[in-house]
Protein backbone atom coordinates (compact mmCIF):
# COMPACT_ATOMS: atom_id res chain seq x y z
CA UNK A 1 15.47 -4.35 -12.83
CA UNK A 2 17.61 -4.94 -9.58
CA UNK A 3 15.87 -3.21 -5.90
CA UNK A 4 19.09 -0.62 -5.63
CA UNK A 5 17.06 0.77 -9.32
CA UNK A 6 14.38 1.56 -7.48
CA UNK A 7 16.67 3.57 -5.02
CA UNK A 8 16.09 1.62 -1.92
CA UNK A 9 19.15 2.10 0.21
CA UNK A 10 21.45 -0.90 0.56
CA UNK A 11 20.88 -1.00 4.11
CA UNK A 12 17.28 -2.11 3.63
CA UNK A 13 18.44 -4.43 0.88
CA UNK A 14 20.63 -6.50 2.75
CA UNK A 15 18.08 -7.35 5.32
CA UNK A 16 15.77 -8.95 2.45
CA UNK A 17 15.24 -12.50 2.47
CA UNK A 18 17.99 -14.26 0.99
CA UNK A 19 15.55 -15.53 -2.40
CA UNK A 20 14.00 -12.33 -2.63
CA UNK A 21 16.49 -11.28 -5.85
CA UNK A 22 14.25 -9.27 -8.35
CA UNK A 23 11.20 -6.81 -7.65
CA UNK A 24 7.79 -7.68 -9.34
CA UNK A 25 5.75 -5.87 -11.65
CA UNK A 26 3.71 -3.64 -8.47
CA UNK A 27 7.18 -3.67 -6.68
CA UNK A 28 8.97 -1.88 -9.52
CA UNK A 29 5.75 0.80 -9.91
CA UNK A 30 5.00 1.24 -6.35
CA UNK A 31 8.04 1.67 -4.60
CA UNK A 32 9.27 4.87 -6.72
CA UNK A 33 5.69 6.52 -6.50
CA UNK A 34 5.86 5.74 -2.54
CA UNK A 35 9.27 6.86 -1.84
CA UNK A 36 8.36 10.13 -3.78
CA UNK A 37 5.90 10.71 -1.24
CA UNK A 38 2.68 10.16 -3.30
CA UNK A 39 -0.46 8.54 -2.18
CA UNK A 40 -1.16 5.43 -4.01
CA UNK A 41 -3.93 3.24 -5.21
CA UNK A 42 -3.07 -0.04 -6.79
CA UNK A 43 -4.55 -3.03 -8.09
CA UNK A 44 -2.21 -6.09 -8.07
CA UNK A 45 -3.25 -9.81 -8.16
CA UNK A 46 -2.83 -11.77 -5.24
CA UNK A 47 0.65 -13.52 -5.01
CA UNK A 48 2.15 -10.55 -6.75
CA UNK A 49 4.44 -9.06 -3.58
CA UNK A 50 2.41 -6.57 -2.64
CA UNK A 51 3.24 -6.87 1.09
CA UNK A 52 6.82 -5.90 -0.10
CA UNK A 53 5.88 -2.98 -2.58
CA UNK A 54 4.44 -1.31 0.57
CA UNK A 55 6.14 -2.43 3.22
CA UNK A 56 9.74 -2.13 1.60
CA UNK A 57 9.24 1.85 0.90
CA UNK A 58 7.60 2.51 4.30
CA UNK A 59 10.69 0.74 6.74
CA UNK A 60 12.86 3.13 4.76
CA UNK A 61 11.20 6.38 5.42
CA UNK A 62 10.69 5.29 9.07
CA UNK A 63 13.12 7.22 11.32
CA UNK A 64 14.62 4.61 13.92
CA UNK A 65 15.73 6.73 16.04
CA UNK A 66 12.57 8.09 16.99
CA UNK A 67 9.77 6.50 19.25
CA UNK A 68 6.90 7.42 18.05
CA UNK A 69 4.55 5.21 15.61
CA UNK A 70 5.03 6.35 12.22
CA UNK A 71 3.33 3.88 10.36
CA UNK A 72 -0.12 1.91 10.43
CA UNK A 73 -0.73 -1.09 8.10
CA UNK A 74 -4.43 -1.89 8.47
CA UNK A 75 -5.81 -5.64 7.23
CA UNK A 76 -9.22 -7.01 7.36
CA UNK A 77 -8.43 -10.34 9.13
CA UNK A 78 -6.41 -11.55 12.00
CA UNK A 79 -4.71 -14.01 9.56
CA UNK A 80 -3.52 -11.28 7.43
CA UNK A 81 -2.47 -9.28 9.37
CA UNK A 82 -0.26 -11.87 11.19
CA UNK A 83 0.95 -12.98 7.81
CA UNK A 84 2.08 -9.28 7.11
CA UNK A 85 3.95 -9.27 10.31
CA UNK A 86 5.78 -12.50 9.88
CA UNK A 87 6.94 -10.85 6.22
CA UNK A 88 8.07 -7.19 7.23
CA UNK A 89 9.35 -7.74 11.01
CA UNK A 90 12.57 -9.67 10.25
CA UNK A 91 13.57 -6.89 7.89
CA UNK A 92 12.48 -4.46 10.50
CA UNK A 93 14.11 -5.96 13.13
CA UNK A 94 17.46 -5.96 10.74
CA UNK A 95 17.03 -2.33 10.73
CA UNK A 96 16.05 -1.94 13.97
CA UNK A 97 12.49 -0.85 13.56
CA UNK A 98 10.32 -2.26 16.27
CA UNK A 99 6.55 -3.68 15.36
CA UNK A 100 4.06 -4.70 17.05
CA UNK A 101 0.57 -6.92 15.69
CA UNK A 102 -2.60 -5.96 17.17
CA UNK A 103 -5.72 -7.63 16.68
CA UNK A 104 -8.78 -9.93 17.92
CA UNK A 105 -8.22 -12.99 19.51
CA UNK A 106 -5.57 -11.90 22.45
CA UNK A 107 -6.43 -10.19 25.51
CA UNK A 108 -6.65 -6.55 24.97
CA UNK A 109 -4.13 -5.92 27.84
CA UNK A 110 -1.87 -7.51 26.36
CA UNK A 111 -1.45 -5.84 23.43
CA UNK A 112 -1.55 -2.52 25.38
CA UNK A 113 1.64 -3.63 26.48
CA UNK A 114 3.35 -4.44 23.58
CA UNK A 115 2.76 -0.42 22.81
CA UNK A 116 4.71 0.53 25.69
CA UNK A 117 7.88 -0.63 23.84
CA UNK A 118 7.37 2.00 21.60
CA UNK A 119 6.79 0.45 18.21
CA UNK A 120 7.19 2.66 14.86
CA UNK A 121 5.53 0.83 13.10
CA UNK A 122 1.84 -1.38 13.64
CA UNK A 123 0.09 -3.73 11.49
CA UNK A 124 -3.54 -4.33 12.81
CA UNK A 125 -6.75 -5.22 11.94
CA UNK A 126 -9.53 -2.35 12.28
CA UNK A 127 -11.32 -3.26 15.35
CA UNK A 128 -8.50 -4.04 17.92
CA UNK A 129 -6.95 -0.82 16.68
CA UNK A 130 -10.05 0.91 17.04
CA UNK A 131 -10.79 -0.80 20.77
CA UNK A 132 -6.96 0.32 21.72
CA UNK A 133 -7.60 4.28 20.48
CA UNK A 134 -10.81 3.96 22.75
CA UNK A 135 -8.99 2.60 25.78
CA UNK A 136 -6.18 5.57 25.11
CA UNK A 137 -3.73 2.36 25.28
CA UNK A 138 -2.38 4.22 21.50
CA UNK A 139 -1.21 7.55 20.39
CA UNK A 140 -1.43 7.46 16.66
CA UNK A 141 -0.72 11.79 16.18
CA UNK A 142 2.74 11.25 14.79
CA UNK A 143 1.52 8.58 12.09
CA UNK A 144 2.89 9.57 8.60
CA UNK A 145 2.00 6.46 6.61
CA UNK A 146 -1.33 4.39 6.51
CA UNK A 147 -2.07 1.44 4.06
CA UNK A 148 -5.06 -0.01 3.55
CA UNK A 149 -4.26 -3.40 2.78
CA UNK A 150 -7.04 -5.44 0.89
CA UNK A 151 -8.71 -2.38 0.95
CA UNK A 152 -12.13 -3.81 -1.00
CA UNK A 153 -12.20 -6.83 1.43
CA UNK A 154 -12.05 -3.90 4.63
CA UNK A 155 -15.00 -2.78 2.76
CA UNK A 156 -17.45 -5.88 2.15
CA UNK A 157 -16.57 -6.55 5.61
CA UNK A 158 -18.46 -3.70 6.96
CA UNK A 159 -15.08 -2.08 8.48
CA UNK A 160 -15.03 1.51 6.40
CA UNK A 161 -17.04 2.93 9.07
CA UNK A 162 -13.99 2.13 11.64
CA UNK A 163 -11.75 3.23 8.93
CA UNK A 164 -12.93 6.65 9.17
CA UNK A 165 -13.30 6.87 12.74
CA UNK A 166 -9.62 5.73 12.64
CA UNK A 167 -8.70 8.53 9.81
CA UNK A 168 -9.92 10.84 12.32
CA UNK A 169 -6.87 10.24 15.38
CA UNK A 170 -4.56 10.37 11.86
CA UNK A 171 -3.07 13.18 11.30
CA UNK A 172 -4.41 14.79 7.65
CA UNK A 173 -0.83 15.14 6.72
CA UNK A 174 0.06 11.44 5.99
CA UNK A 175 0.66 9.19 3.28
CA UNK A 176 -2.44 6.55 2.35
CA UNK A 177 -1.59 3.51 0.63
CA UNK A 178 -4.62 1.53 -0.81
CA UNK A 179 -3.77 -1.83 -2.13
CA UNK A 180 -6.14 -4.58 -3.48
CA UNK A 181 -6.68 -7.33 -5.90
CA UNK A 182 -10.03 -6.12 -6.92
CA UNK A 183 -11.83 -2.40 -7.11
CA UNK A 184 -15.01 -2.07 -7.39
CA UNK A 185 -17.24 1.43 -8.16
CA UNK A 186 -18.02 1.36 -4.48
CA UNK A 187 -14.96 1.11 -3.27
CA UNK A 188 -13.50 3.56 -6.07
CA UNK A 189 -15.86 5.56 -4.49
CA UNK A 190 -14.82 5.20 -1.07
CA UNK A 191 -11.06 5.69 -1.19
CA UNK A 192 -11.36 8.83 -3.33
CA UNK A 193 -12.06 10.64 -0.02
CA UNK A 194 -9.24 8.99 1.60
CA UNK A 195 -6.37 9.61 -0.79
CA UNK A 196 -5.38 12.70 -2.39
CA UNK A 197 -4.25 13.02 -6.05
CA UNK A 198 -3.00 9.02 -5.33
CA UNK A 199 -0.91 7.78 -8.65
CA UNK A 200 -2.82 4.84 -9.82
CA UNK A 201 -1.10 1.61 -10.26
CA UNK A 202 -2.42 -1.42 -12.37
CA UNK A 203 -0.92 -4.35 -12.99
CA UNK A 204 -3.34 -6.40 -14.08
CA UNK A 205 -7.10 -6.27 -15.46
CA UNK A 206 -9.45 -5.10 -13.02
CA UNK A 207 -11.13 -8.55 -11.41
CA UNK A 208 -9.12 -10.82 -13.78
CA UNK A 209 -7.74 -13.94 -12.62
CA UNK A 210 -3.88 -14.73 -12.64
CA UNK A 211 -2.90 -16.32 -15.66
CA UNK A 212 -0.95 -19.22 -14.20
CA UNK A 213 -4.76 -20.82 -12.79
CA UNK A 214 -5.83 -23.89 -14.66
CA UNK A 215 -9.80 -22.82 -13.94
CA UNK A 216 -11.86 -25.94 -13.93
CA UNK A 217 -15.54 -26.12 -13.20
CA UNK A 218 -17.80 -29.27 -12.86
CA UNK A 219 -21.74 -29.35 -12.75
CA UNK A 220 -22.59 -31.94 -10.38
CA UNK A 221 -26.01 -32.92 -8.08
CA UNK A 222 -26.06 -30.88 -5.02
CA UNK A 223 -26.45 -33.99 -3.11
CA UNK A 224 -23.23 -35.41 -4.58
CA UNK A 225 -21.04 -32.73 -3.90
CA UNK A 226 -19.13 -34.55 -1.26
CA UNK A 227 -18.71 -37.63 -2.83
CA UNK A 228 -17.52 -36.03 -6.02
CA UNK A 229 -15.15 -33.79 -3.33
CA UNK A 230 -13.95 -37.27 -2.36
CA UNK A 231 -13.21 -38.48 -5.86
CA UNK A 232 -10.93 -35.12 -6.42
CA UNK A 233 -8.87 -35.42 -3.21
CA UNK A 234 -8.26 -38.95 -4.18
CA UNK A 235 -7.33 -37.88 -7.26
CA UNK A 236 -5.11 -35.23 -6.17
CA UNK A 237 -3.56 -37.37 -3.06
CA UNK A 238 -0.30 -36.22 -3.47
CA UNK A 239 -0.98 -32.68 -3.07
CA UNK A 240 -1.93 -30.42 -0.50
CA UNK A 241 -6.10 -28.95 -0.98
CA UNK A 242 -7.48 -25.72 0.52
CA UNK A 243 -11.11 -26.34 -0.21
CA UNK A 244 -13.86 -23.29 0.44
CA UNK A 245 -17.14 -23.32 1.61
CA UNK A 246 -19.58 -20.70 2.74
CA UNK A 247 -20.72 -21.74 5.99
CA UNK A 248 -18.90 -22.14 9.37
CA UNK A 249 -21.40 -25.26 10.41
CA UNK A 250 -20.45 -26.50 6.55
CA UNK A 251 -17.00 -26.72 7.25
CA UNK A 252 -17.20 -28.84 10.06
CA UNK A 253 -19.54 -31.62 8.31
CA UNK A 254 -17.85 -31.72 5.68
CA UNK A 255 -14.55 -32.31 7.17
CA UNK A 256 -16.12 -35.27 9.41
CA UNK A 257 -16.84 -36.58 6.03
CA UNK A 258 -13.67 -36.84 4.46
CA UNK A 259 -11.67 -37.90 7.86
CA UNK A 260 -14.33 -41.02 7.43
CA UNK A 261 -12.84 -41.28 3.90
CA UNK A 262 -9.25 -41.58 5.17
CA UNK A 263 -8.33 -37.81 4.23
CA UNK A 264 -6.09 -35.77 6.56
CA UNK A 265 -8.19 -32.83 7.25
CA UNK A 266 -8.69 -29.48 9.56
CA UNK A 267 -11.03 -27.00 9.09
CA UNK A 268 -10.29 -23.35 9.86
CA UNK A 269 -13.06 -20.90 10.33
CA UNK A 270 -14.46 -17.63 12.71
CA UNK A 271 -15.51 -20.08 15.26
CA UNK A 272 -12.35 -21.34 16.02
CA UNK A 273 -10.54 -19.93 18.90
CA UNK A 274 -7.27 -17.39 17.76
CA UNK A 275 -4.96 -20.13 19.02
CA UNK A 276 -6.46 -22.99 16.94
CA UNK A 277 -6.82 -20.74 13.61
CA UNK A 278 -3.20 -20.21 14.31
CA UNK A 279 -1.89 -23.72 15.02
CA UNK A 280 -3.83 -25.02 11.88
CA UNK A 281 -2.59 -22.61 9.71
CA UNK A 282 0.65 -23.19 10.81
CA UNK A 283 0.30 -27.16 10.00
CA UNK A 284 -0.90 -26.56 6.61
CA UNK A 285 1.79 -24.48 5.97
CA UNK A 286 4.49 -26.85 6.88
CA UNK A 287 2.39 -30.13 4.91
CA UNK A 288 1.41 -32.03 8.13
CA UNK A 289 -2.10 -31.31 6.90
CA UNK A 290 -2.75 -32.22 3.36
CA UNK A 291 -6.25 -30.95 3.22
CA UNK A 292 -8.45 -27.92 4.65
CA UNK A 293 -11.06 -26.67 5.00
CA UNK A 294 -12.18 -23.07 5.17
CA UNK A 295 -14.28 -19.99 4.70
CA UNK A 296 -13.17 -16.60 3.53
CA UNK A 297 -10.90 -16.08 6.61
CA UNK A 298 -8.50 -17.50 4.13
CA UNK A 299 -9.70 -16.21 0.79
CA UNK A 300 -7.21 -13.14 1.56
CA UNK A 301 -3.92 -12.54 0.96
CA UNK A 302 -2.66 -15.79 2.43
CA UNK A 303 0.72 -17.48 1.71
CA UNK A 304 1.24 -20.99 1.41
CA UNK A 305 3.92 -22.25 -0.46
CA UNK A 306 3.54 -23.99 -3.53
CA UNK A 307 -0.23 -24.74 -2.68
CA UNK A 308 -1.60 -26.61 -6.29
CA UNK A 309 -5.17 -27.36 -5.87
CA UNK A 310 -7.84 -25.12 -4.48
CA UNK A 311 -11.48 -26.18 -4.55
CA UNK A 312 -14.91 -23.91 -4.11
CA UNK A 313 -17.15 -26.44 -2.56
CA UNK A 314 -19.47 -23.92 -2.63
CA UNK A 315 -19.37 -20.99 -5.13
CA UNK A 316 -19.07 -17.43 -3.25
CA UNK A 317 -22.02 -15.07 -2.81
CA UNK A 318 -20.09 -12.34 -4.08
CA UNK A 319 -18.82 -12.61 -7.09
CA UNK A 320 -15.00 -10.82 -6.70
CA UNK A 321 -14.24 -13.41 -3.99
CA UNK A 322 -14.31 -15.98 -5.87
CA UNK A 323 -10.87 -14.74 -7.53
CA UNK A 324 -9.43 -14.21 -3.88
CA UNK A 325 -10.32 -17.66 -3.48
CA UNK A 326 -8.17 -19.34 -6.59
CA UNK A 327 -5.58 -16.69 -6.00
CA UNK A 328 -4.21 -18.98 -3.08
CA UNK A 329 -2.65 -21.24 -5.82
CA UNK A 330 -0.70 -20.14 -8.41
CA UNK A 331 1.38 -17.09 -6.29
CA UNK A 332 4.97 -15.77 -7.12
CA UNK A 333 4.64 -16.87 -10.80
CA UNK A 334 3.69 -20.44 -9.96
CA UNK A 335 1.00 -22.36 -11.73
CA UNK A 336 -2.16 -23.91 -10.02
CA UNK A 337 -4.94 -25.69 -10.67
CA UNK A 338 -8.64 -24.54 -9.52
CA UNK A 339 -11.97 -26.78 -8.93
CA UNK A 340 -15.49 -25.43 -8.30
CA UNK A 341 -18.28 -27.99 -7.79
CA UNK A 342 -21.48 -26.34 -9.25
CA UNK A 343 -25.11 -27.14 -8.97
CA UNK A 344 -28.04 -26.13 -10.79
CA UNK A 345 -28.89 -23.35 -7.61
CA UNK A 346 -25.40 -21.91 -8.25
CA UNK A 347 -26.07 -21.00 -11.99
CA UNK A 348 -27.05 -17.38 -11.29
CA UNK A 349 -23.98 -16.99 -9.08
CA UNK A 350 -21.53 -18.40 -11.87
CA UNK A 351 -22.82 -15.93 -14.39
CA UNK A 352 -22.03 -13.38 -11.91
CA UNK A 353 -18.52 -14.65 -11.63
CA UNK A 354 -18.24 -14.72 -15.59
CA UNK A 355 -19.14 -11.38 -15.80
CA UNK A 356 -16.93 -9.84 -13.37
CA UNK A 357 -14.25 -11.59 -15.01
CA UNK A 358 -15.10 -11.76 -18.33
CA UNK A 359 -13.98 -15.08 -18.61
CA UNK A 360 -16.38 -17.86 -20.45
CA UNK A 361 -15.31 -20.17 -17.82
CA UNK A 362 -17.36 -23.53 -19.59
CA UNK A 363 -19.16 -25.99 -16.96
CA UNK A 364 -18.02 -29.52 -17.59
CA UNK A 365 -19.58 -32.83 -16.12
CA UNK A 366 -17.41 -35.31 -13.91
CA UNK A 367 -17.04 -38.77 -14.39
CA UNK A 368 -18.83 -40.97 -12.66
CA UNK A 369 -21.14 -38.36 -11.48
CA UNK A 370 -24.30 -37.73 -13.93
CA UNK A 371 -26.18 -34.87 -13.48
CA UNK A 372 -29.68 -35.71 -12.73
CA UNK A 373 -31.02 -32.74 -11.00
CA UNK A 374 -33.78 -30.49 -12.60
CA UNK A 375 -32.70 -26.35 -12.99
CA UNK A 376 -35.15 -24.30 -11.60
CA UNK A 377 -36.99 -22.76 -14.02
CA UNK A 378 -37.83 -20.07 -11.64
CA UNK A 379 -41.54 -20.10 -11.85
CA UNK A 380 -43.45 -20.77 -8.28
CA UNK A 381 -44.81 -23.83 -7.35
CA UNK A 382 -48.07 -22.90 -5.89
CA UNK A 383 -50.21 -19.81 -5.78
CA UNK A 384 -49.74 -16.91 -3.52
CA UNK A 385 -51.32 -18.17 -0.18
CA UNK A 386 -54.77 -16.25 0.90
CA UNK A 387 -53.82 -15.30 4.42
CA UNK A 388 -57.55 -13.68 5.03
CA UNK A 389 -58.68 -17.28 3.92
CA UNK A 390 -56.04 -18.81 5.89
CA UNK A 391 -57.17 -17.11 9.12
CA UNK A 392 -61.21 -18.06 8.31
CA UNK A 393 -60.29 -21.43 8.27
CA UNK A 394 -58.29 -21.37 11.29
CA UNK A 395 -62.00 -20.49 12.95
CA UNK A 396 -63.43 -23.22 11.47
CA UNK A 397 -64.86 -25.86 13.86
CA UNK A 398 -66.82 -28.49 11.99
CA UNK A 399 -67.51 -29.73 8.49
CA UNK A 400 -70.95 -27.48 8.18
CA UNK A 401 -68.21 -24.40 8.60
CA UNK A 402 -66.22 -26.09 5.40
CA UNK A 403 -69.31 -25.91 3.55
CA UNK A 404 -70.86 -23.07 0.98
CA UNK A 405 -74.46 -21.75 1.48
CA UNK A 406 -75.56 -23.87 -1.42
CA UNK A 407 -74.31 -26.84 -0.18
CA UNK A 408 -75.64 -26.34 3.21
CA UNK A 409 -79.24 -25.86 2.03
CA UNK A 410 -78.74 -28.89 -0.46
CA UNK A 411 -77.59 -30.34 2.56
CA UNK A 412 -80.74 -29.96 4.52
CA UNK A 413 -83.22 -30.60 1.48
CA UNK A 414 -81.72 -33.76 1.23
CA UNK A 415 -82.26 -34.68 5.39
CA UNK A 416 -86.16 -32.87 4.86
CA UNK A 417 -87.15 -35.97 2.58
């Protein structure tokens, strides 16, 4: 199937990206559906071209001539929604359909201005766009399109509530776009009073992983996590790493770590200013950094080429992030290879993965790195503590207040004699 079968005009065609040649799978379902004006919910692995099976449909139904914004593109993170704009705004621009990025990270003013030259179309993440409606900086009443790009991710993120406020400067009469790699009930839930009679797209198993992943998980000592993390990267020296972890603090130790092991490492996490998350990113991506380190800010929709290795230090809390997380490898019908470092605490969260999946996904051991640790068998240590004895002890002054009654009298006998 060619993009001129899925009646995009050629116009709109000839401004694609010289190796974009052939439409995916979600391309060639969602394009018709959104050009015929129908609300859409679809679930389409990561590295699939979803960007493109929205944003293609929507720069042809925006009206150039007109000043007005037409279309919102909402995304949980900063990074993905930069990532969005660096995919649709050289198309745009080709058809001369202004843009404009708004989210945290650069001074609020700023951005105001960039609505001044009357974009028609904004990609943003939910608070800036939110903080920017407040101000009165943005008049969203003529917006006809809104997607809700990793729409499950806005969710766990605690943004639906600025969703709806946002909904509410919308007009009712639009089109809503809900794309994600994973749907949960929740979130079924959710969207339902967002969309209206949407045409459901699937191109994939809900929560599976992309077939091209080589999934490989070792059991290893907690304490010998970064050692064995060491041993992989020296293994895999040739190739670039994006290695996961849960914490922001995490991140940083670990990466002091592996610098002292002669690895070329960033990290990139919430702490970092927007300028530094930017520059690093922007290293990876063109190989000056061949590993880094990250939490979910990254787990998202993000694009690097021909990434081959991507490691959970940690395993994620939540069980659907966890294919976010190896869906960085293995995009636009590549293959990839996936490492999680397990320890006995993580158990409960693997199942969890496992069953989300329904994938068997086997722990292995690693050489050189025997498991010793014990599992918890989940059974307390020690008995629930007495806090009423706890506080009578605390008024306890010398060893006669330690004593019973009995021993205190047996106490006494014994001085009497």
């Amino acid at each position: 199937m060619t993009f001129s079968e899925l009646n995009l005009n050629a116009e709109l065609i000839k401004a694609l990206p010289a190796d974009i040649t052939t439409p995916t799978l979600v391309q060639q379902q969602a394009i018709p559906a959104i050009l015929h004006d129908a609300d859409v919910l679809a679930l389409a692995n990561t590295g699939s071209g979803k960007t493109l099976a929205f944003g293609l449909p929507i720069l042809q139904m925006i009206e150039a001539k007109k000043s007005d914004i037409q279309a919102v593109i909402i995304a949980p993170t900063r990074e993905l929604a930069r990532q969005t704009t660096q995919v649709l705004q050289p198309i745009a621009a080709r058809l001369h359909i202004k843009t404009a990025a708004l989210f945290g990270g650069i001074d609020l003013a700023i951005q105001a201005e960039q609505i001044t030259q009357h974009p028609q179309l904004i990609i943003a993440t939910p608070g800036r766009l939110l903080a920017l409606c407040q101000e009165k900086a943005i008049n969203l009443s003529q917006v006809k399109h809104l997607v809700l790009d990793e729409a499950d991710r806005l969710l766990d993120m605690g943004f639906w509530k600025d969703i709806q406020s946002l909904i509410t400067v919308i007009p009712m009469q639009r089109q809503t776009l809900c794309f994600s790699a994973t749907l949960s009930d929740d979130l079924t839930n959710q969207v339902r009073n967002v969309l209206t009679s949407p045409v459901e797209i699937k191109t994939h198993n809900s929560n599976s992983v992309v077939d091209g992943i080589n999934e490989q998980l070792y059991l290893v000592n907690k304490g010998s996590k970064t050692q064995a993390l060491i041993s992989i990267l020296k293994q895999h020296s040739d190739k670039q790493a994006l290695i996961f972890i849960n914490a922001k603090d995490g991140a940083d130790t670990i990466a002091k770590k592996l610098a002292k092991a002669g690895i070329n490492v960033k990290t990139l996490h919430g702490n970092k200013d927007q300028a530094s998350r930017e520059s690093t990113l922007n290293e990876f991506k063109q190989n000056s950094v061949q590993v880094l380190v990250a939490t979910d800010l990254l787990a998202r929709g993000i694009h690097i080429d021909a990434l081959h290795v991507v490691i959970n230090f940690d395993l994620p809390e939540n069980p659907a992030v966890y294919v976010h997380r190896i869906g960085r490898t293995a995009r636009s019908g590549k293959t990839g290879l996936a490492l999680s470092l397990v320890c006995h605490a993580e158990t409960e969260i693997l199942q969890a993965i496992r069953d989300l999946t329904q994938n068997t996904m086997p722990l292995e051991t690693l050489e050189h790195f025997p498991v010793t640790d014990i599992p918890s068998i989940g059974e307390k240590k020690r008995a629930p503590k007495d806090k009423q004895a706890n506080r009578r002890s605390a008024k306890k002054q010398s060893i006669k207040d330690f004593q019973s009654k009995t021993e205190r009298n047996h106490s006494n006998h014994s001085r009497s004699k």
